[in-house]
PDB file of N, CA and C in Angstrom:
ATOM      1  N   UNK A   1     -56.986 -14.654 -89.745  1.00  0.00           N
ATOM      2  CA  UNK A   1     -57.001 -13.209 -89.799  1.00  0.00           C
ATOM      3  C   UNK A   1     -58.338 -12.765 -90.384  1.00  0.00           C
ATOM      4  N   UNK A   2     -58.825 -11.814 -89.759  1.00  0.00           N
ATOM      5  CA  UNK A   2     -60.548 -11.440 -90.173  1.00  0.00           C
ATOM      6  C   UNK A   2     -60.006 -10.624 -91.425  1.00  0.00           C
ATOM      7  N   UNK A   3     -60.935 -10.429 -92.358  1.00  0.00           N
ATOM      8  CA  UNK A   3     -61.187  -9.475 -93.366  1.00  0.00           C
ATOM      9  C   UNK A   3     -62.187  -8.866 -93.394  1.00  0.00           C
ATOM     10  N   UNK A   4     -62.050  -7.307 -93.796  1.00  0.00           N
ATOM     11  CA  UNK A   4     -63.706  -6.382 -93.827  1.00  0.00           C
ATOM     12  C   UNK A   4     -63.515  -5.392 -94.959  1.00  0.00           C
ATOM     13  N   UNK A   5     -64.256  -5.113 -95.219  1.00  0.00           N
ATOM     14  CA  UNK A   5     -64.285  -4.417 -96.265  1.00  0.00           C
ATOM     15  C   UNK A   5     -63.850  -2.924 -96.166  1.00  0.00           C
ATOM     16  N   UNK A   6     -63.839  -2.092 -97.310  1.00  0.00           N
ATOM     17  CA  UNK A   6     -63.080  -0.470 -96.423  1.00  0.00           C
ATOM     18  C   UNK A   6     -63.846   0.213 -95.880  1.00  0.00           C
ATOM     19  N   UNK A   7     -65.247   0.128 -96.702  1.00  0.00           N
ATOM     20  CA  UNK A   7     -66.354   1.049 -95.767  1.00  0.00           C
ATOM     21  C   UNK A   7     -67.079   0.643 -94.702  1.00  0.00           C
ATOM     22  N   UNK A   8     -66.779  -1.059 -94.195  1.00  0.00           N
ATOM     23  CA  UNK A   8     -67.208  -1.084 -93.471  1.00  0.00           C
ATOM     24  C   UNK A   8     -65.949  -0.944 -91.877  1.00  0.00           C
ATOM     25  N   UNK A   9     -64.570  -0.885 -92.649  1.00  0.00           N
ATOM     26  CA  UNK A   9     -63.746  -0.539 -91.231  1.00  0.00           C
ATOM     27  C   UNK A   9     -63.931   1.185 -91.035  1.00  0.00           C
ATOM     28  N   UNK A  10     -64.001   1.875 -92.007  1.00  0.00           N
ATOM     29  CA  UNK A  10     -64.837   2.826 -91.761  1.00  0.00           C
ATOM     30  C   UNK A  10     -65.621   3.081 -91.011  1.00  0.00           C
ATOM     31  N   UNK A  11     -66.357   2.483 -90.939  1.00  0.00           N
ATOM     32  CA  UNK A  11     -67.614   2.737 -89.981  1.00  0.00           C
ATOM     33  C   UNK A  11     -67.269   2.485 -88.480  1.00  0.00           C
ATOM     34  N   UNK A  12     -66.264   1.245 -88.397  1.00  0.00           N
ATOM     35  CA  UNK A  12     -66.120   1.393 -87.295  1.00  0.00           C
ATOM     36  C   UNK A  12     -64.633   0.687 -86.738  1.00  0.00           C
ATOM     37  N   UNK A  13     -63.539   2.269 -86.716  1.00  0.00           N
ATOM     38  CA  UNK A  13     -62.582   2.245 -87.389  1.00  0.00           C
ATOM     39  C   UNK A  13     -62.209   1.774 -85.571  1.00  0.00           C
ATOM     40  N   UNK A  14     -62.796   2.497 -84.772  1.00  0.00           N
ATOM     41  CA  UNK A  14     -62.198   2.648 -83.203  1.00  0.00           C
ATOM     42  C   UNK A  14     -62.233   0.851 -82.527  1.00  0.00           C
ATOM     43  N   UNK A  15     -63.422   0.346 -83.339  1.00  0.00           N
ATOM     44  CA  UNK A  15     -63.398  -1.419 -83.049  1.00  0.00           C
ATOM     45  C   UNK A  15     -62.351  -2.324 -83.790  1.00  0.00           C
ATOM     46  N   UNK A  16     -61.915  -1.642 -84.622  1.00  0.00           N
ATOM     47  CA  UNK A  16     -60.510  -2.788 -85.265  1.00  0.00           C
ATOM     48  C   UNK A  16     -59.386  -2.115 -84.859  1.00  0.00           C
ATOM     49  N   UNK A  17     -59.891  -0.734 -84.468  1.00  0.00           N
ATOM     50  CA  UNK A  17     -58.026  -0.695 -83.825  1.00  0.00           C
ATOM     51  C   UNK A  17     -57.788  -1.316 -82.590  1.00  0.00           C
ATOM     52  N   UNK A  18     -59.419  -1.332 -81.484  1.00  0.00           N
ATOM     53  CA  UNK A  18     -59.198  -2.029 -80.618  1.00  0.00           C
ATOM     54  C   UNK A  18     -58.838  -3.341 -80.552  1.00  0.00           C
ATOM     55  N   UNK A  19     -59.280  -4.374 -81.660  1.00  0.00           N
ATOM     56  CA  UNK A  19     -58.895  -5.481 -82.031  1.00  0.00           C
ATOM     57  C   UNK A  19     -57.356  -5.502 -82.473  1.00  0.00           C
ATOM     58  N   UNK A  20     -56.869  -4.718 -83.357  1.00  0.00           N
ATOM     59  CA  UNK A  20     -55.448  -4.918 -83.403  1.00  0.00           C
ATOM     60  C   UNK A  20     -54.491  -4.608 -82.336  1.00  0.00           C
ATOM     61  N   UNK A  21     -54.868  -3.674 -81.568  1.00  0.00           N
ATOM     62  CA  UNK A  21     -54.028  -3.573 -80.331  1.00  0.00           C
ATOM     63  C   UNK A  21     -53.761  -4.904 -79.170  1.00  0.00           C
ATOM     64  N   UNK A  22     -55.673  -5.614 -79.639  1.00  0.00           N
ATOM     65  CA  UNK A  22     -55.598  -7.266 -78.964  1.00  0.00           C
ATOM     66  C   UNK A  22     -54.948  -8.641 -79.303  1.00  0.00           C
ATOM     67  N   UNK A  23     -54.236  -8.048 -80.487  1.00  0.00           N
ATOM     68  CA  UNK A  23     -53.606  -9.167 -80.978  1.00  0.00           C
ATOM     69  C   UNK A  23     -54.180  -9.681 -82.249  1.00  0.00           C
ATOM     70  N   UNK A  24     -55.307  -8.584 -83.122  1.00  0.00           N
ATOM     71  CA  UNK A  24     -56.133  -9.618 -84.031  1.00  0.00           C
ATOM     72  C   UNK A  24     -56.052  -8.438 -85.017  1.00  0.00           C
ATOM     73  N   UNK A  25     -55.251  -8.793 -86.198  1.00  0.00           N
ATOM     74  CA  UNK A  25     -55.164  -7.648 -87.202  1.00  0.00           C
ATOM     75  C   UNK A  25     -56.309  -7.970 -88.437  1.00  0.00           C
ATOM     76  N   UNK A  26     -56.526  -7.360 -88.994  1.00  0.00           N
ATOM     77  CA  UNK A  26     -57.487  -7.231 -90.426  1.00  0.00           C
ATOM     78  C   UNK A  26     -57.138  -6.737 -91.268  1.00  0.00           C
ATOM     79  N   UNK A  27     -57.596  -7.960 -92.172  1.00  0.00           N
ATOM     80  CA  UNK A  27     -57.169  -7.472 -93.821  1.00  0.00           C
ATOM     81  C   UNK A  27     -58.435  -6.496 -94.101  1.00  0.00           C
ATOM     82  N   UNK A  28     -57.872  -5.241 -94.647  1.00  0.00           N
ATOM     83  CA  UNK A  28     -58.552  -4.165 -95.277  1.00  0.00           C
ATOM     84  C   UNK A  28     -59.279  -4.489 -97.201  1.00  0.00           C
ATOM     85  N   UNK A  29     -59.854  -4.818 -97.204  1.00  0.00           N
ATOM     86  CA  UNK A  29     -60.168  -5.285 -98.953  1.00  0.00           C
ATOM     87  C   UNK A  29     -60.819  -4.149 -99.165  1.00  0.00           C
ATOM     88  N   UNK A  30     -60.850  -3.802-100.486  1.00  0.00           N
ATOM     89  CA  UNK A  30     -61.360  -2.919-101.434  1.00  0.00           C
ATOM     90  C   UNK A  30     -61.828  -3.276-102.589  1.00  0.00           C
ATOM     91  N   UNK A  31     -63.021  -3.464-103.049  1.00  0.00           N
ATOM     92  CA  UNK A  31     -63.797  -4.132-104.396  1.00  0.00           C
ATOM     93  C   UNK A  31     -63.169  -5.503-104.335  1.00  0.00           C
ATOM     94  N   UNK A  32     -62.981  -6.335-103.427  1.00  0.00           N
ATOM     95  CA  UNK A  32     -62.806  -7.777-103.180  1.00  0.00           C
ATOM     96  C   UNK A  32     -61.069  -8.057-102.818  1.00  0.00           C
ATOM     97  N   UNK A  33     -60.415  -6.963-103.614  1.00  0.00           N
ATOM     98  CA  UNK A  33     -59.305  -6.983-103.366  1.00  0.00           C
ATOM     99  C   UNK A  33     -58.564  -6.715-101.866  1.00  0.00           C
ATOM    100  N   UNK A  34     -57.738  -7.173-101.424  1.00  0.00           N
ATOM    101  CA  UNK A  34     -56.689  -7.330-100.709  1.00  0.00           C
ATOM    102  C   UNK A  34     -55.924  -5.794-100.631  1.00  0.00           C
ATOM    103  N   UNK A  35     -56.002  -4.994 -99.621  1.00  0.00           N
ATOM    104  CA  UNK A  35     -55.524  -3.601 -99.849  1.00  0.00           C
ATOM    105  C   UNK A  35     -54.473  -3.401 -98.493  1.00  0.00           C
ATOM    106  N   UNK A  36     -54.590  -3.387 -97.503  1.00  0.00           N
ATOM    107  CA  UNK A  36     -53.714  -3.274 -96.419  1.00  0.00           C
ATOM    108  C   UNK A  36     -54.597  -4.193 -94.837  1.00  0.00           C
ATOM    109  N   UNK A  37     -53.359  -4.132 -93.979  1.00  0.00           N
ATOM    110  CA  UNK A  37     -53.307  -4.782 -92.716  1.00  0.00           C
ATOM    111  C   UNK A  37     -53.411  -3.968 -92.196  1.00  0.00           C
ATOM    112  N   UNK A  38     -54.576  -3.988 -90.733  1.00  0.00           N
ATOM    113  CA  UNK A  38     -54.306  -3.204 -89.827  1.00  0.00           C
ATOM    114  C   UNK A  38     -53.723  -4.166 -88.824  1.00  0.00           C
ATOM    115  N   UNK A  39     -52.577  -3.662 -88.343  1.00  0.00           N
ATOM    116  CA  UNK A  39     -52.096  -4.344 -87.037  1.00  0.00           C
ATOM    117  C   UNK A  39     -51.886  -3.220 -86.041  1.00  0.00           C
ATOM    118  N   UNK A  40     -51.286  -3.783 -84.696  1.00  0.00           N
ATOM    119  CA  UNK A  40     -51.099  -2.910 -83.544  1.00  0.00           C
ATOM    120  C   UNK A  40     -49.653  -2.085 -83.975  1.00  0.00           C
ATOM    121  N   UNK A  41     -49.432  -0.970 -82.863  1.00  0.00           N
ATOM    122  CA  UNK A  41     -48.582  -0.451 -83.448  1.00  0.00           C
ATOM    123  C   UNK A  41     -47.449  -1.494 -83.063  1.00  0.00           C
ATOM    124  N   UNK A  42     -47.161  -1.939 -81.960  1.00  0.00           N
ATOM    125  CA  UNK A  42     -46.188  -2.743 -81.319  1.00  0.00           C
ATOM    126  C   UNK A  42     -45.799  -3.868 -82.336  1.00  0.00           C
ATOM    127  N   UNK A  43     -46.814  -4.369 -82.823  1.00  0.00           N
ATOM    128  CA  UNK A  43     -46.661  -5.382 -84.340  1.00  0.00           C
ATOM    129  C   UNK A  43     -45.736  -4.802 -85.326  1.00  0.00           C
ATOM    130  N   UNK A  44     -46.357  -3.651 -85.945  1.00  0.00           N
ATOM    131  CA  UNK A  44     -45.636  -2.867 -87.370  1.00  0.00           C
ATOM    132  C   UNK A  44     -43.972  -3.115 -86.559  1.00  0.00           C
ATOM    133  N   UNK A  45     -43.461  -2.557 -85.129  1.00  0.00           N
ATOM    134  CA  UNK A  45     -42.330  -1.969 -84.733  1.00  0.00           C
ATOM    135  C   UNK A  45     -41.483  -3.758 -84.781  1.00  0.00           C
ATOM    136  N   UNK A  46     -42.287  -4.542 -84.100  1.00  0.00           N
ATOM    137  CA  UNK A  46     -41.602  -5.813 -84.291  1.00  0.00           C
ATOM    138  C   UNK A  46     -41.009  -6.874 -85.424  1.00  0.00           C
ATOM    139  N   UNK A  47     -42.875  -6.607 -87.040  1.00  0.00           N
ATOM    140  CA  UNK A  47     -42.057  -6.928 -88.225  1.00  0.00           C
ATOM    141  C   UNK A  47     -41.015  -6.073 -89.118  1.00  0.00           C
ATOM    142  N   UNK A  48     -41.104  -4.575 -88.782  1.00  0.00           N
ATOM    143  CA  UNK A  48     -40.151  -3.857 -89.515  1.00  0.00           C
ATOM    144  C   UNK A  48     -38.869  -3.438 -89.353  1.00  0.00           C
ATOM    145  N   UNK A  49     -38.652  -4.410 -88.321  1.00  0.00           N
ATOM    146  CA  UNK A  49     -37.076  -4.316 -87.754  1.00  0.00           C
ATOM    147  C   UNK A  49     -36.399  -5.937 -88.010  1.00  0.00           C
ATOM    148  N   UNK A  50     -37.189  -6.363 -89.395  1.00  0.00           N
ATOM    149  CA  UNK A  50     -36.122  -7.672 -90.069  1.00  0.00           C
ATOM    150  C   UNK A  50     -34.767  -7.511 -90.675  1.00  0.00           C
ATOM    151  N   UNK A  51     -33.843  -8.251 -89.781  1.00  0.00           N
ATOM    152  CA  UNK A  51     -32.313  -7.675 -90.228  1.00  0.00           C
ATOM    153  C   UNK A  51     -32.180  -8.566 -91.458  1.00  0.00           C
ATOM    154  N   UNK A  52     -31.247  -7.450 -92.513  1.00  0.00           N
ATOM    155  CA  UNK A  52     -31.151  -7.665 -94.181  1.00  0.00           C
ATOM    156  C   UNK A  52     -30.232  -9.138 -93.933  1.00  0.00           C
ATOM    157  N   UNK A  53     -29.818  -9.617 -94.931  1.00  0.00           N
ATOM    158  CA  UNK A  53     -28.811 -10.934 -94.667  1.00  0.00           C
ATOM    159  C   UNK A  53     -27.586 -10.493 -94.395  1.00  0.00           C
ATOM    160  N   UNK A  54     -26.890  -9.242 -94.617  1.00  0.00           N
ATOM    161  CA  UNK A  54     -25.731  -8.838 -94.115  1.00  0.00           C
ATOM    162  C   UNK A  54     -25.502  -8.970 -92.908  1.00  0.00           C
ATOM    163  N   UNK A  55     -26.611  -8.385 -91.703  1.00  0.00           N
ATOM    164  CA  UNK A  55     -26.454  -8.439 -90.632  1.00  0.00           C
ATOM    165  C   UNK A  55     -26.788  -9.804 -89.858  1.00  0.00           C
ATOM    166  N   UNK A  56     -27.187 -10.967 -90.643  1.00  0.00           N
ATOM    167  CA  UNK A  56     -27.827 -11.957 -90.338  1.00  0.00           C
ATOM    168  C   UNK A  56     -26.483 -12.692 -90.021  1.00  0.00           C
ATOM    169  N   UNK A  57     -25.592 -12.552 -91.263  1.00  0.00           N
ATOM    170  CA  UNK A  57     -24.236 -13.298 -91.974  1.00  0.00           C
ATOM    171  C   UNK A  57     -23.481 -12.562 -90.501  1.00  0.00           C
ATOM    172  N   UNK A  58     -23.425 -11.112 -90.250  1.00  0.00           N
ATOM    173  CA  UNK A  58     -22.341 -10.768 -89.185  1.00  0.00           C
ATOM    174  C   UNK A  58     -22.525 -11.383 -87.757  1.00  0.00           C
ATOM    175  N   UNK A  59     -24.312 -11.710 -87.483  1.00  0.00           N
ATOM    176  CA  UNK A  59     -24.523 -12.183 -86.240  1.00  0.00           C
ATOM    177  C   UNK A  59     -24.204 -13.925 -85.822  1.00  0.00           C
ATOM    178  N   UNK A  60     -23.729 -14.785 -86.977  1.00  0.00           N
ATOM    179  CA  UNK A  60     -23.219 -15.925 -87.465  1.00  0.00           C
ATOM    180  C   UNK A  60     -22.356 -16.566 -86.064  1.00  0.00           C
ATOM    181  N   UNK A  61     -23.091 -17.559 -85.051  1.00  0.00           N
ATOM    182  CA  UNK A  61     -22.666 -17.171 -83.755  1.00  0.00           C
ATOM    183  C   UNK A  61     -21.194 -18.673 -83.673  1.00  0.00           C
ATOM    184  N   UNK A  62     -21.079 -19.102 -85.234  1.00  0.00           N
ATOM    185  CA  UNK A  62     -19.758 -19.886 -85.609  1.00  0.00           C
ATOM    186  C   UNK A  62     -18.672 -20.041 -85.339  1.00  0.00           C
ATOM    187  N   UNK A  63     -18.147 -21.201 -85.366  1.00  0.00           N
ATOM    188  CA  UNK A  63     -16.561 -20.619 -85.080  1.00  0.00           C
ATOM    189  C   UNK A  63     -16.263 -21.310 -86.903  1.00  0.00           C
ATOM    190  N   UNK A  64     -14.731 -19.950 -87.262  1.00  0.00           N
ATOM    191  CA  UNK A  64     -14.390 -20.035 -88.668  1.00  0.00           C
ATOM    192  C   UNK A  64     -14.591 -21.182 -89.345  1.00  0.00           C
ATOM    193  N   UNK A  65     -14.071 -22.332 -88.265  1.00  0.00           N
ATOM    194  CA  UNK A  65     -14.123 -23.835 -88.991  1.00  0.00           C
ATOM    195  C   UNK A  65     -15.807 -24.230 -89.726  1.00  0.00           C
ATOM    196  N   UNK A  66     -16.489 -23.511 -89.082  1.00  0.00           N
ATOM    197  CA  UNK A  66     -18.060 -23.891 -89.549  1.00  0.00           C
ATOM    198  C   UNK A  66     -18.109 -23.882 -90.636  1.00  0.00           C
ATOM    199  N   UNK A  67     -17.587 -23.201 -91.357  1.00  0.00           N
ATOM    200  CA  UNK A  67     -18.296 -22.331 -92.780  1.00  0.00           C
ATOM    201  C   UNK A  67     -16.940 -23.326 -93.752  1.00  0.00           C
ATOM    202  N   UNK A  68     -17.765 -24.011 -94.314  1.00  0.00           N
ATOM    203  CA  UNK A  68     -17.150 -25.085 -95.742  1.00  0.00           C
ATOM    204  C   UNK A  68     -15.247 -23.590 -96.429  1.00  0.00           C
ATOM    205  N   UNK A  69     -14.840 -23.799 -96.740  1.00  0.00           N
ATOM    206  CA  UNK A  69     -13.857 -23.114 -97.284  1.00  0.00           C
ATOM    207  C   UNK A  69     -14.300 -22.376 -98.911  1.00  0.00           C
ATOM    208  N   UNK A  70     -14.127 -21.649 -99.363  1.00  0.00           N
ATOM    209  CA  UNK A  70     -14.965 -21.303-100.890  1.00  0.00           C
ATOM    210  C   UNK A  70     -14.155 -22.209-101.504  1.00  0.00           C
ATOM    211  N   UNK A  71     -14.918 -23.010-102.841  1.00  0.00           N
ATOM    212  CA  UNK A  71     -13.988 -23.510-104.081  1.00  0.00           C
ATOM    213  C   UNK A  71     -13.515 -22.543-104.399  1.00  0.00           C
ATOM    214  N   UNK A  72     -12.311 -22.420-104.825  1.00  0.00           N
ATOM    215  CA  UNK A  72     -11.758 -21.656-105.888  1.00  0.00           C
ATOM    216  C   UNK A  72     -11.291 -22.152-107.233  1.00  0.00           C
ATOM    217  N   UNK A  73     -11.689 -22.975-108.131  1.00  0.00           N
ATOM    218  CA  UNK A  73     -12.185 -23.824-108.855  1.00  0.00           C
ATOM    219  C   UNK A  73     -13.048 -22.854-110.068  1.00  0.00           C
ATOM    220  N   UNK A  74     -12.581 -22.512-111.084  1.00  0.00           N
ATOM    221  CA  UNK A  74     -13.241 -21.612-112.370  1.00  0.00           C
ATOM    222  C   UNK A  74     -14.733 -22.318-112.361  1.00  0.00           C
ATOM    223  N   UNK A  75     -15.063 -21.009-112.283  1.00  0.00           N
ATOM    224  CA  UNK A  75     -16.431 -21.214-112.727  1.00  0.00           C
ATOM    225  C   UNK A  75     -17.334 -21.976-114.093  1.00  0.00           C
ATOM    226  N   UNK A  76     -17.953 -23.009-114.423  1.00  0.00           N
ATOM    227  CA  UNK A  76     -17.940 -23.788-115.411  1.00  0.00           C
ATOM    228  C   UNK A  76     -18.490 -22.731-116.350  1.00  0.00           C
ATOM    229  N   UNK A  77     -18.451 -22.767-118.040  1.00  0.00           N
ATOM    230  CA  UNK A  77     -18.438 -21.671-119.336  1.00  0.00           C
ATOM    231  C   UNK A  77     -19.965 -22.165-119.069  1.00  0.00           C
ATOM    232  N   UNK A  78     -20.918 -20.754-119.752  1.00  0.00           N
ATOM    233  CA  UNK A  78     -22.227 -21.339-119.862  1.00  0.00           C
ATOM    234  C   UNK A  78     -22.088 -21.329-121.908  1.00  0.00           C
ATOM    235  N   UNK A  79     -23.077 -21.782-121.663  1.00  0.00           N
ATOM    236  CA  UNK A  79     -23.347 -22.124-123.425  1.00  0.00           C
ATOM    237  C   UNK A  79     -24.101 -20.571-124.274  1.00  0.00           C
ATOM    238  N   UNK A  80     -23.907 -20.303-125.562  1.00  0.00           N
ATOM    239  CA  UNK A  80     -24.379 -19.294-126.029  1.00  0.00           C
ATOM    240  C   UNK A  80     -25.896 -18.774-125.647  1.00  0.00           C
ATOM    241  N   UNK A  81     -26.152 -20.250-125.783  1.00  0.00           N
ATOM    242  CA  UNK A  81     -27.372 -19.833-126.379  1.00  0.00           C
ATOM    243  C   UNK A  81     -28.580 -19.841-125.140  1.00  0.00           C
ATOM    244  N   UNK A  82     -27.666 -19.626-124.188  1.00  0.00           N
ATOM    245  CA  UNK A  82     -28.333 -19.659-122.560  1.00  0.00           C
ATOM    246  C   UNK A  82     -29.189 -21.010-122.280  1.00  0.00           C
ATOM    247  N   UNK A  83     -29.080 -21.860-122.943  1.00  0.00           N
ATOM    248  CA  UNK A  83     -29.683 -23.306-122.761  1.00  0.00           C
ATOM    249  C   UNK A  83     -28.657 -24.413-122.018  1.00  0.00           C
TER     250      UNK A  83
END
């Protein structure tokens, strides 16, 4: 992944969007630091639609027998002194 600096994607903001639309995103740095990604828009729409583990657990393509049975077995005491 290329990195550029902010004033210089600045300068030439219309050549890294064309690059991210090609498949090639850039890290944005600021005083050396690490500040944002430019990616395509089609990118942002593809990583920001990661399903939470709820929906991960409902899409579970198992049959019941898969999944071990829960112990039901007390939970062991922890010690005071969190050690």
């Amino acid at each position: 992944m290329k990195e550029m600096q902010l004033k210089d994607a600045k300068a030439r903001l219309s050549a890294v969007v064309d690059q991210a639309v090609a498949g090639e995103p850039t890290v944005i740095t600021r005083h050396g630091r690490k500040e944002a990604v430019l990616v395509s828009f089609e990118e942002w729409e593809r990583i920001s639609r990661v399903p939470d583990f709820a929906d991960l657990l409902l899409a579970f393509p198992g049959e019941p027998g898969d999944v071990p049975e829960r112990s039901r077995k007390p939970a062991r005491a922890l010690r005071e002194n969190g050690l």
